[in-house]
Protein backbone atom coordinates (compact mmCIF):
# COMPACT_ATOMS: atom_id res chain seq x y z
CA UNK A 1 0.00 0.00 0.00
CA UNK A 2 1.03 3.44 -0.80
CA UNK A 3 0.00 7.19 -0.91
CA UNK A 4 -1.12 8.07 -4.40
CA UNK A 5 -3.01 11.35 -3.61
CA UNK A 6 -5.90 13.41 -1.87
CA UNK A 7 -9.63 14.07 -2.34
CA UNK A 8 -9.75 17.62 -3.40
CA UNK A 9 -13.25 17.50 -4.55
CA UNK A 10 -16.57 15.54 -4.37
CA UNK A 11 -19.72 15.88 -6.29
CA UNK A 12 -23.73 14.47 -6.19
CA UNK A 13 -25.82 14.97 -9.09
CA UNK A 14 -29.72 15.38 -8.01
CA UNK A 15 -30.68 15.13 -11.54
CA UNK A 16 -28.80 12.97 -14.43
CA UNK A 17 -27.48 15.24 -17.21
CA UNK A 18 -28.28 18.19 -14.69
CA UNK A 19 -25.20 20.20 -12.99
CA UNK A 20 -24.76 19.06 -9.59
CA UNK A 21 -23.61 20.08 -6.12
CA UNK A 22 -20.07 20.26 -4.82
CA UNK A 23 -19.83 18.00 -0.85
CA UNK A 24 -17.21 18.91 1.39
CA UNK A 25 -18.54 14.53 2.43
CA UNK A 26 -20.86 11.67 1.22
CA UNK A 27 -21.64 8.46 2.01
CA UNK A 28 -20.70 6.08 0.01
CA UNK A 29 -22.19 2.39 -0.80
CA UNK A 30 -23.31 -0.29 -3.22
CA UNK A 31 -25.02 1.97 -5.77
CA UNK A 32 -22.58 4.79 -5.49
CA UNK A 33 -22.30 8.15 -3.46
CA UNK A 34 -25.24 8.61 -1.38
CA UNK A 35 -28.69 10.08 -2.92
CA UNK A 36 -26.85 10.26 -6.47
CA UNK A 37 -29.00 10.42 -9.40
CA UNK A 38 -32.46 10.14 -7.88
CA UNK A 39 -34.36 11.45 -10.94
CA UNK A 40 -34.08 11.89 -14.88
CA UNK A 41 -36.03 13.33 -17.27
CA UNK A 42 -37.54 10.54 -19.32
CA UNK A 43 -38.70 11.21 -23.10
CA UNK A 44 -42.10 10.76 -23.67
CA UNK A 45 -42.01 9.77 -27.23
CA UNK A 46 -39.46 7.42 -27.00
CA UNK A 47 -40.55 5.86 -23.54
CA UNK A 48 -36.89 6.12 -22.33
CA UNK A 49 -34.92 8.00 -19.80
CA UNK A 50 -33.08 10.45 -21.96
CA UNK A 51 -29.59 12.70 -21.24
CA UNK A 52 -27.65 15.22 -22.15
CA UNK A 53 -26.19 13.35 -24.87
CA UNK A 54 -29.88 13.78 -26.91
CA UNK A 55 -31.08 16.69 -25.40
CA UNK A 56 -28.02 19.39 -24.52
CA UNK A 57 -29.77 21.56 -23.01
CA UNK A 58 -30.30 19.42 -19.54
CA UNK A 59 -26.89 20.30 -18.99
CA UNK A 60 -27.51 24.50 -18.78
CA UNK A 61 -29.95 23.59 -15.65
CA UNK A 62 -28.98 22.77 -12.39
CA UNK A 63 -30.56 20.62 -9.64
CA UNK A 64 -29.99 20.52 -5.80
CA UNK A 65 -31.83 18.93 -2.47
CA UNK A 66 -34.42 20.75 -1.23
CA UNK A 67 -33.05 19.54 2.24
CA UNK A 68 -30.10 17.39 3.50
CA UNK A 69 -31.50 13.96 1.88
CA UNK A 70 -32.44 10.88 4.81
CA UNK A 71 -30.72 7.88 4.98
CA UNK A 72 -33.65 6.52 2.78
CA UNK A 73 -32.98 8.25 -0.38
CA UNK A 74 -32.04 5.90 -3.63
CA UNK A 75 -34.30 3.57 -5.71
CA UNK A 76 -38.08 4.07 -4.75
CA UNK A 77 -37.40 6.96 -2.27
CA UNK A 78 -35.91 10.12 -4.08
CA UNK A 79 -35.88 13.36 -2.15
CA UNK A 80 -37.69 16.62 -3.11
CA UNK A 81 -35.30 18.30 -5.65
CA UNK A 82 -35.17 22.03 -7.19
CA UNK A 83 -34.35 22.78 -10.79
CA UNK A 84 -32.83 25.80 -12.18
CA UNK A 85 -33.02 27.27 -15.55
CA UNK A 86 -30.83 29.15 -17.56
CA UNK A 87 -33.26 32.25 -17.01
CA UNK A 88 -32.58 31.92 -13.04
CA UNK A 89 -36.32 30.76 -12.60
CA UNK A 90 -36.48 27.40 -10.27
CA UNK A 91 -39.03 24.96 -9.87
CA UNK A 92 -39.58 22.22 -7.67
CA UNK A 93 -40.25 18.54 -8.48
CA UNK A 94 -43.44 18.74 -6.09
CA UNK A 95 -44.77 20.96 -7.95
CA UNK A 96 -47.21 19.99 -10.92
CA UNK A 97 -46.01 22.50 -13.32
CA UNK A 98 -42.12 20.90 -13.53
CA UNK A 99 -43.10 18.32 -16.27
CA UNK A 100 -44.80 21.55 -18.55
CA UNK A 101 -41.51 23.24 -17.40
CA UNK A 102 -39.01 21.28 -18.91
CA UNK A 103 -40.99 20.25 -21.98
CA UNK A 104 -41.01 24.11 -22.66
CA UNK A 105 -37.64 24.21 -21.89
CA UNK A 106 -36.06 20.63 -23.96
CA UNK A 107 -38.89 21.62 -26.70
CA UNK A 108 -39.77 18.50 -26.12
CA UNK A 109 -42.15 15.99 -24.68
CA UNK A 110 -40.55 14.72 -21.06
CA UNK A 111 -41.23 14.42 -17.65
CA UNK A 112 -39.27 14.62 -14.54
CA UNK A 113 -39.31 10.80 -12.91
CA UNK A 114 -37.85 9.31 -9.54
CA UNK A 115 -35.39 6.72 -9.49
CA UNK A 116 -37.61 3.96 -9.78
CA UNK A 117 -38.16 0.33 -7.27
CA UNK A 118 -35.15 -2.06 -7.99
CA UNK A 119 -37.81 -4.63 -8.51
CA UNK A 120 -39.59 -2.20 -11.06
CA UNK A 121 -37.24 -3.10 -14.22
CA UNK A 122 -39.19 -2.30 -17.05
CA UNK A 123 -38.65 1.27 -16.42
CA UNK A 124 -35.03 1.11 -16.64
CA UNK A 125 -35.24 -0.39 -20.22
CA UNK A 126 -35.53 1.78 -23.51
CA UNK A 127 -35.66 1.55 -27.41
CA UNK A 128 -32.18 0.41 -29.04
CA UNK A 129 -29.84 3.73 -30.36
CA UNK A 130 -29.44 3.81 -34.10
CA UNK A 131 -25.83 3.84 -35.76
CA UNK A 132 -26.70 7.38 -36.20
CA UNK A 133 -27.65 7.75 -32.40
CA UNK A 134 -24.40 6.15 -31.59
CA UNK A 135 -21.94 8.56 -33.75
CA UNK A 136 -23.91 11.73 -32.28
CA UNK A 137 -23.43 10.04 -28.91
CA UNK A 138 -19.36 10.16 -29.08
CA UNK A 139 -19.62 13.55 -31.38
CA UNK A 140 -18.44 11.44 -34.30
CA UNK A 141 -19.04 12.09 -37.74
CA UNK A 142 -21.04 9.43 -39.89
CA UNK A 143 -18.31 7.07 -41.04
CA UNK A 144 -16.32 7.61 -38.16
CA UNK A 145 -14.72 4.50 -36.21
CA UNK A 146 -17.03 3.82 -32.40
CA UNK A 147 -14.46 3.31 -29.68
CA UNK A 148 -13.44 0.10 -28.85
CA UNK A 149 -15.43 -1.43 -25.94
CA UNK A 150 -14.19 -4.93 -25.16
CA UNK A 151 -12.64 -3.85 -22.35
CA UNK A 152 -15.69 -3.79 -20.49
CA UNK A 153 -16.80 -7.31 -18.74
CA UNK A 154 -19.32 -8.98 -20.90
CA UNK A 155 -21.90 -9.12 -18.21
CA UNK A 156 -22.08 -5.43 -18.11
CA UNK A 157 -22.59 -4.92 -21.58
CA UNK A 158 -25.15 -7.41 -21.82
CA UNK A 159 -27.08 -5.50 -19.05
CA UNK A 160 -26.50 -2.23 -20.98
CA UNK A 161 -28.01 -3.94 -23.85
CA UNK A 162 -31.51 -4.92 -22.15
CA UNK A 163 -31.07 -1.00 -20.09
CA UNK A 164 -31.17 2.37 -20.33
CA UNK A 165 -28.78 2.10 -17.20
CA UNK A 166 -27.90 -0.45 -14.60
CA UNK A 167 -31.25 -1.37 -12.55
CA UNK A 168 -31.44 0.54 -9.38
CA UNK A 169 -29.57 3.42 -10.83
CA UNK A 170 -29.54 6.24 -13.25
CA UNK A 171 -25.98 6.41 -13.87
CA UNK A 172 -24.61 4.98 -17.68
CA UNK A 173 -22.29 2.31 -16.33
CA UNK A 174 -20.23 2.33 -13.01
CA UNK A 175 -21.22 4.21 -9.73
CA UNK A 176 -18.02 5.39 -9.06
CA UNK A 177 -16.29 8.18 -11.31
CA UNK A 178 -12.81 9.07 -10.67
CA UNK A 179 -10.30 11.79 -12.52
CA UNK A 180 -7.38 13.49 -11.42
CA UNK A 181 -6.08 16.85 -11.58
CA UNK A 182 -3.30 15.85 -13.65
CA UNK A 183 -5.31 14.49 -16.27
CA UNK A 184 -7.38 17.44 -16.59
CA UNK A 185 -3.71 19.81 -16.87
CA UNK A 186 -2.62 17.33 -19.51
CA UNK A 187 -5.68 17.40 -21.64
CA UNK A 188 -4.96 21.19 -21.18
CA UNK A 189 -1.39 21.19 -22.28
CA UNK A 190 -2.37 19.37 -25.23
CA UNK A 191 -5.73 20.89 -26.37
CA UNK A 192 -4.58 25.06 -26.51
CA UNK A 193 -7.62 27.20 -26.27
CA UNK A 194 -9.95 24.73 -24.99
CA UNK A 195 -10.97 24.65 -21.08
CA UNK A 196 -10.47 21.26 -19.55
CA UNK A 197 -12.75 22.41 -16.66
CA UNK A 198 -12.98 19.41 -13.99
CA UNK A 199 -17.26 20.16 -14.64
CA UNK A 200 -17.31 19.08 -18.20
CA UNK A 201 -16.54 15.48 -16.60
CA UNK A 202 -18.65 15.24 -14.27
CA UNK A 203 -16.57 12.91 -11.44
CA UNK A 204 -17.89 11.49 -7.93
CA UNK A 205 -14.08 12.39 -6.84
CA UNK A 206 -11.92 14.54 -8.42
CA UNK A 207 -7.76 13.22 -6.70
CA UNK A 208 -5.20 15.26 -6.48
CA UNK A 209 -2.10 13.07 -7.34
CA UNK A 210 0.64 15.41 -8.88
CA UNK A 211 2.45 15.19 -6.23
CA UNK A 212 2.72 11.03 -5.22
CA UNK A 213 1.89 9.43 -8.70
CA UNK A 214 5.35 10.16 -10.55
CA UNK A 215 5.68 11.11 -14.36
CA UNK A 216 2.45 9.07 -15.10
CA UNK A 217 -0.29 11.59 -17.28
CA UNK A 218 -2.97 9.87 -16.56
CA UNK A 219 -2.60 8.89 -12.82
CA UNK A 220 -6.13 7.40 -12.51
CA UNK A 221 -5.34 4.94 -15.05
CA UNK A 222 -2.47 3.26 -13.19
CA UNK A 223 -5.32 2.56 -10.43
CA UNK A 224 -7.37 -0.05 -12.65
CA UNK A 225 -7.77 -3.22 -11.01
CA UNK A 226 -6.25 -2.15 -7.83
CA UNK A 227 -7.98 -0.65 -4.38
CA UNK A 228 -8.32 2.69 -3.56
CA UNK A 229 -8.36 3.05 0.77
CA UNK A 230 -9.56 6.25 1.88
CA UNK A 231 -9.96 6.25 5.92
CA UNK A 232 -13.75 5.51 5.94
CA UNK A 233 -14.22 3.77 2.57
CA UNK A 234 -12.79 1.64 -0.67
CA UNK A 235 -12.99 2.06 -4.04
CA UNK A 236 -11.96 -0.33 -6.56
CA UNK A 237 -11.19 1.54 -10.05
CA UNK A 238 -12.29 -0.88 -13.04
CA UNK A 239 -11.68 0.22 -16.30
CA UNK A 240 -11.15 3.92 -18.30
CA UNK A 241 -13.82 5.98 -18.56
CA UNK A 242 -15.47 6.02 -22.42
CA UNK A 243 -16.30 9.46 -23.06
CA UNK A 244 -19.30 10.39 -25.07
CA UNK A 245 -19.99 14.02 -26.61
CA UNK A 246 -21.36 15.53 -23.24
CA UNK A 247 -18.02 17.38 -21.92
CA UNK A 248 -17.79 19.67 -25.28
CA UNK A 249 -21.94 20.68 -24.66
CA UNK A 250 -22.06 24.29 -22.96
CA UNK A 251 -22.70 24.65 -19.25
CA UNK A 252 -23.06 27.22 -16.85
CA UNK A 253 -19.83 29.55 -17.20
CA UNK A 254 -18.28 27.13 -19.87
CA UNK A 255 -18.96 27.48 -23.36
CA UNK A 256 -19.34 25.04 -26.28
CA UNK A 257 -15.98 23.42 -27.37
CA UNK A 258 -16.29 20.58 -29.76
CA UNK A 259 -12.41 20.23 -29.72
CA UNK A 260 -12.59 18.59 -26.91
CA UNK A 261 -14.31 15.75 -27.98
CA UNK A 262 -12.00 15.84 -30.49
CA UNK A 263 -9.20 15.91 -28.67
CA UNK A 264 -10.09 13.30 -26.04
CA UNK A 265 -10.69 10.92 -29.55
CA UNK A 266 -6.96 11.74 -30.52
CA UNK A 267 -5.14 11.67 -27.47
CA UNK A 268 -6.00 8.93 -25.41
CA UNK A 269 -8.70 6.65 -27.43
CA UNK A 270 -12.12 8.20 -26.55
CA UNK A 271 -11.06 7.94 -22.63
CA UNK A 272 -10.79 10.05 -19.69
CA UNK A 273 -10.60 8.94 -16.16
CA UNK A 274 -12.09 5.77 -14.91
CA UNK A 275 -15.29 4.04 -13.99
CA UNK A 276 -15.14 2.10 -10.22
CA UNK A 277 -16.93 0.75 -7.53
CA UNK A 278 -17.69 0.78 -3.45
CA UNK A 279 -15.67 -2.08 -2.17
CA UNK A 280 -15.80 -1.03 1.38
CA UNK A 281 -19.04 0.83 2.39
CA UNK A 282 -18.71 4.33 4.08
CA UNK A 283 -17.82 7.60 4.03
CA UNK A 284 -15.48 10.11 1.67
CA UNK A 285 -14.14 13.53 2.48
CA UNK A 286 -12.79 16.43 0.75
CA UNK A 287 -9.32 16.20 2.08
CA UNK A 288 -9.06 12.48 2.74
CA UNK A 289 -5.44 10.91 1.91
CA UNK A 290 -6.27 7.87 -0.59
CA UNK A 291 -3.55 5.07 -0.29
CA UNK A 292 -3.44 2.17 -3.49
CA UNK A 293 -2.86 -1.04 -3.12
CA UNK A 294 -2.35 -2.96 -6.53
CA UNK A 295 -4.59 -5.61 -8.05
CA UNK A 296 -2.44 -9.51 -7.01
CA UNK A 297 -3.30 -10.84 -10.43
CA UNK A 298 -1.52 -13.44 -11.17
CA UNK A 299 -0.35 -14.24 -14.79
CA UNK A 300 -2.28 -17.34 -15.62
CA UNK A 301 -5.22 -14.81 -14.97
CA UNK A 302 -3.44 -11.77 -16.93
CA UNK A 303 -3.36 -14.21 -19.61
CA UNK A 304 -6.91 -15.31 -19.43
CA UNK A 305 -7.98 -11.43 -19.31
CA UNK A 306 -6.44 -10.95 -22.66
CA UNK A 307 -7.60 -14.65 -24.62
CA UNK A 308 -11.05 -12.88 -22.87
CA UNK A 309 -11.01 -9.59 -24.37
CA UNK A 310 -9.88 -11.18 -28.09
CA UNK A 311 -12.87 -13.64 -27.82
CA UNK A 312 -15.16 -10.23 -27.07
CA UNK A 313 -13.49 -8.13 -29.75
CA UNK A 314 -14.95 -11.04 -32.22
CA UNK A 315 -18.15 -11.56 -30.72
CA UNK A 316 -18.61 -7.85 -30.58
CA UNK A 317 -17.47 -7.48 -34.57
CA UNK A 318 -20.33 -10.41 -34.87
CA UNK A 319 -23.19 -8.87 -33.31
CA UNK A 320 -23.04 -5.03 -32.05
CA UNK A 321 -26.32 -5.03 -32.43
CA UNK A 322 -27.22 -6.69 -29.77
CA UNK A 323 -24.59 -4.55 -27.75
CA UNK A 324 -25.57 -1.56 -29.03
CA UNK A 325 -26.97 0.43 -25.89
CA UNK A 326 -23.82 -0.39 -24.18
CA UNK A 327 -21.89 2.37 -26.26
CA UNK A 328 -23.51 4.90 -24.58
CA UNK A 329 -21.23 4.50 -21.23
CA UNK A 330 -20.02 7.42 -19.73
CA UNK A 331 -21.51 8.78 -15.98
CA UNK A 332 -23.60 12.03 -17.12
């Protein structure tokens, strides 16, 4: 085990595809940081929970707690929320007029919906994306290569090909989100004029490693199949995170930069931090040391990984269609 870094910042997102609150702490479990993601705006026409990667706009609102949420708050239980507009107004999701709201707002047909009963799974499925869907997804154009997903387990894309997002959750993929401040200078360095504002990427933790994690880039990266100890929780990083076209949409105070889509596609394969999980149920903290210990995989199973991840490139070349909601997986 050794120091790799610090927490130096923490956000919950109220509302997927909605700007979220900065927590100086959150509790941390199972399904992710405490009371994240407890509603979406689901499309109407399409029957589907829907993003910022369709509709851009979600991402010039913002959504926070009404009050601190209870212990309670997750699938089946989601906490009052307030949305703001662009305009400044706000409206609350008790109040009737919020589904009128945002239609007026998205020009489109939606309504706000809680995180819905574990045990209620047909509203966490969804129609299949087009090719077309798919290439405005990762701000490709049409003829443009998809990123290559057989890294992920093929369990996980099989779920992402019956859902909209995992059951019991409204993130895309993974609970856990994780970048570092380094990545976000190097992205910086190597994209001039564009504003790799930590925002855009919407973490759970944003680490501070520049000064334990050596010449590495990409810090986060080195993490992936090892154990991340803060003092009242674990985190096990998985896999990089696939980005999608959502960091180059305008937010508040951060304009419209396709380049960095672009760039992200060039530099380092469509990725940008990485996906994890809660290994060890708890707390976080802005602040909190964060100690690694590596993954003990041995090389029989390094070996099996990779005759794995061959076998999925093929079946993946054979049948994306099946697959094809899983190439939507970045945390928005």
């Amino acid at each position: 085990m050794h120091a790799v870094g610090r927490i130096s910042g923490i956000w919950r997102y109220p509302v997927k595809s909605m700007g979220g609150q900065r927590v100086s702490t959150a509790g941390v479990g199972k399904l992710g940081l405490h009371a994240d993601r407890t509603w979406a705006v689901r499309d109407l026409e399409k029957n589907a929970t829907t993003s910022a990667k369709r509709l851009a706009g979600l991402l010039l609102c913002t959504a926070r707690y009404a009050l601190p949420p209870p212990p309670e708050a997750g699938p089946g239980h989601a906490p009052e929320v307030l949305i703001g507009f662009p305009d400044g107004s706000e409206i609350s999701s008790s109040d009737p007029e919020v589904h009128a709201a945002l239609s007026s707002y998205l020009d489109r047909d939606v309504e706000l919906r809680p995180l819905p009963p574990i045990e209620d799974r047909d509203q966490y499925r969804g129609q299949m994306a087009s090719a077309a869907d798919l290439h405005n997804y990762f701000g490709l154009d049409a003829g443009e290569p998809l990123p290559d997903l057989s890294m992920f387990p093929v369990k996980k894309l099989a779920e992402l090909s019956r859902y909209i997002t995992p059951v019991g959750s409204y993130v895309d993929a993974y609970p856990v989100h994780v970048i570092t401040e380094q990545t976000l200078r190097t992205m910086t360095g190597l994209t001039p004029g564009s504003d790799f504002d930590v925002r855009r990427f919407r973490p759970t933790i944003l680490v501070d490693a520049a000064s334990t994690s050596g010449t590495s880039d990409h810090p986060e990266t080195d993490w992936c199949g090892g154990t991340l100890h803060a003092p009242l929780a674990a985190l096990k990083p998985l896999l990089p995170t696939v980005r999608c076209v959502m960091p180059s949409h305008a937010q508040p105070e951060l304009r419209r930069d396709r380049q960095i889509t672009r760039s992200i596609a060039a530099h380092t394969n469509h990725c940008l931090g990485v996906y994890g999980t809660v290994i060890r149920s708890g707390e976080l903290r802005e602040g909190d040391p964060l100690d690694f210990v590596p993954s003990d995989r041995s090389l029989l199973a390094a070996t099996a990984g990779a005759g794995a991840m061959r076998v999925k490139r093929l079946l993946m070349k054979a049948g994306t269609t099946a697959i094809t909601r899983g190439l939507k997986l970045q945390q928005n």
